[in-house]
Protein backbone atom coordinates (compact mmCIF):
# COMPACT_ATOMS: atom_id res chain seq x y z
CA UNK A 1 112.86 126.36 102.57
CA UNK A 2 111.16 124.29 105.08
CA UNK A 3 111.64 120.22 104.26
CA UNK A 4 109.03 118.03 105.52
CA UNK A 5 108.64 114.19 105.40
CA UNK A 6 104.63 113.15 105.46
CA UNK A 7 102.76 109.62 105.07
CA UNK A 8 99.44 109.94 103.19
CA UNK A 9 97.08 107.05 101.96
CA UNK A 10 97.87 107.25 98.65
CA UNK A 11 95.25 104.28 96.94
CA UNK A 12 92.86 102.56 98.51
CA UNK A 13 91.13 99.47 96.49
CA UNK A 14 88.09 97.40 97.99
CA UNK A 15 87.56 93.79 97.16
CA UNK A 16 84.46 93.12 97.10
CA UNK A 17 84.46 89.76 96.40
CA UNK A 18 86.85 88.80 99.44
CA UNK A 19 86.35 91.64 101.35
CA UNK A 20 90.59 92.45 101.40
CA UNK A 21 91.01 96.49 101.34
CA UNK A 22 94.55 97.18 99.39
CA UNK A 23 96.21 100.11 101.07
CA UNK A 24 98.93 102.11 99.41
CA UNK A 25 100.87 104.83 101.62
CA UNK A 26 103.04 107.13 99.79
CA UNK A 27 105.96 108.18 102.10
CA UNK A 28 106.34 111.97 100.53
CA UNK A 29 109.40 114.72 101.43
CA UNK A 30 108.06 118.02 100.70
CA UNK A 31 109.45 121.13 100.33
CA UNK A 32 107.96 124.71 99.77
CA UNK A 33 104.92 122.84 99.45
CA UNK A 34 105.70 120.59 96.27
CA UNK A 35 106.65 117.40 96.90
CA UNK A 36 110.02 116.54 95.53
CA UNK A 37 110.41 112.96 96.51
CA UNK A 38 107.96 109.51 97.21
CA UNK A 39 108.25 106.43 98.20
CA UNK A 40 105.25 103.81 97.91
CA UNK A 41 103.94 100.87 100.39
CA UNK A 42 101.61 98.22 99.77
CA UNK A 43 99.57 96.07 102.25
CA UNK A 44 96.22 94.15 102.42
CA UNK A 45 93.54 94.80 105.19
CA UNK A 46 92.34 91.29 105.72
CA UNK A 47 88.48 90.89 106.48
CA UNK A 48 88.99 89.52 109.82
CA UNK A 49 91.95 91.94 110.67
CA UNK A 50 92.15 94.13 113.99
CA UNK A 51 91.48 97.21 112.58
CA UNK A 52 91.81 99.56 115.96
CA UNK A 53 94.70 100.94 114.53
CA UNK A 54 93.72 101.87 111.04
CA UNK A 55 92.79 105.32 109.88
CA UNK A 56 89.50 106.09 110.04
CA UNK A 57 88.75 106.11 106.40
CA UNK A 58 90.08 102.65 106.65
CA UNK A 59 87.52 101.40 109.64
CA UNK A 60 85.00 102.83 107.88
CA UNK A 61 85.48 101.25 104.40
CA UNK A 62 85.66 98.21 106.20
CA UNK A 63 82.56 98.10 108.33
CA UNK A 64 80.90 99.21 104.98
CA UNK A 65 81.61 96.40 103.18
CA UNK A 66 83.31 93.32 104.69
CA UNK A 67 80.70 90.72 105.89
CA UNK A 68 80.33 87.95 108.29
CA UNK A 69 81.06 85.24 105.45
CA UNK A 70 84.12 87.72 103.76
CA UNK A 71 85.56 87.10 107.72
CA UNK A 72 84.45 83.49 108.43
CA UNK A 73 86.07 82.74 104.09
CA UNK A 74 89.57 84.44 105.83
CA UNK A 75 89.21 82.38 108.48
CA UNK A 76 88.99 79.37 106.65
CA UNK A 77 91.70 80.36 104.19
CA UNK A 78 93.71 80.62 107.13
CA UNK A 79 92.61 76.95 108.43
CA UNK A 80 93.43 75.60 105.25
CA UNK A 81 96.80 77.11 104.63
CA UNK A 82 98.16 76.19 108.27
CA UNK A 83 96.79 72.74 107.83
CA UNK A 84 99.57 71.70 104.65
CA UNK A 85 102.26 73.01 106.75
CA UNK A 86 104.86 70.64 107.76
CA UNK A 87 105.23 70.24 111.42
């Protein structure tokens, strides 16, 4: 009765409006092959991210549909949000 703990991309939802990917991981512990116990995480893939380190599903939903203007609208979002910060 082997137990096993494995991470597996669990939901994957493209924006295509903003270009954001929503990535859910499900952290699973498996044993005999049935998976008796999960454990979700959510994050966002912003347009402009560094993506080196994503799976490759992930790179490749993103070079297949974030464009120049979803990156340069982050980038702006970004611009806007640090400028009402107090300093």
């Amino acid at each position: 009765m082997p137990i096993t703990k494995q991470t597996v991309l669990d939901k994957i939802e493209v924006l295509p409006r903003t270009g954001h990917i929503q990535v859910r991981e499900a952290l699973e512990i498996v044993e005999d092959g049935e998976v008796i116990s999960s454990k979700y995480h959510r994050r966002v893939v912003e347009p402009d991210a560094d993506i080196t380190g994503e799976p490759e599903l992930i790179r490749n939903l993103h070079a297949a549909t974030v464009s120049a203007e979803h990156k340069a609208a982050a980038q702006a979002r970004r611009d806007a949000a640090q400028a009402k910060r107090p300093v």
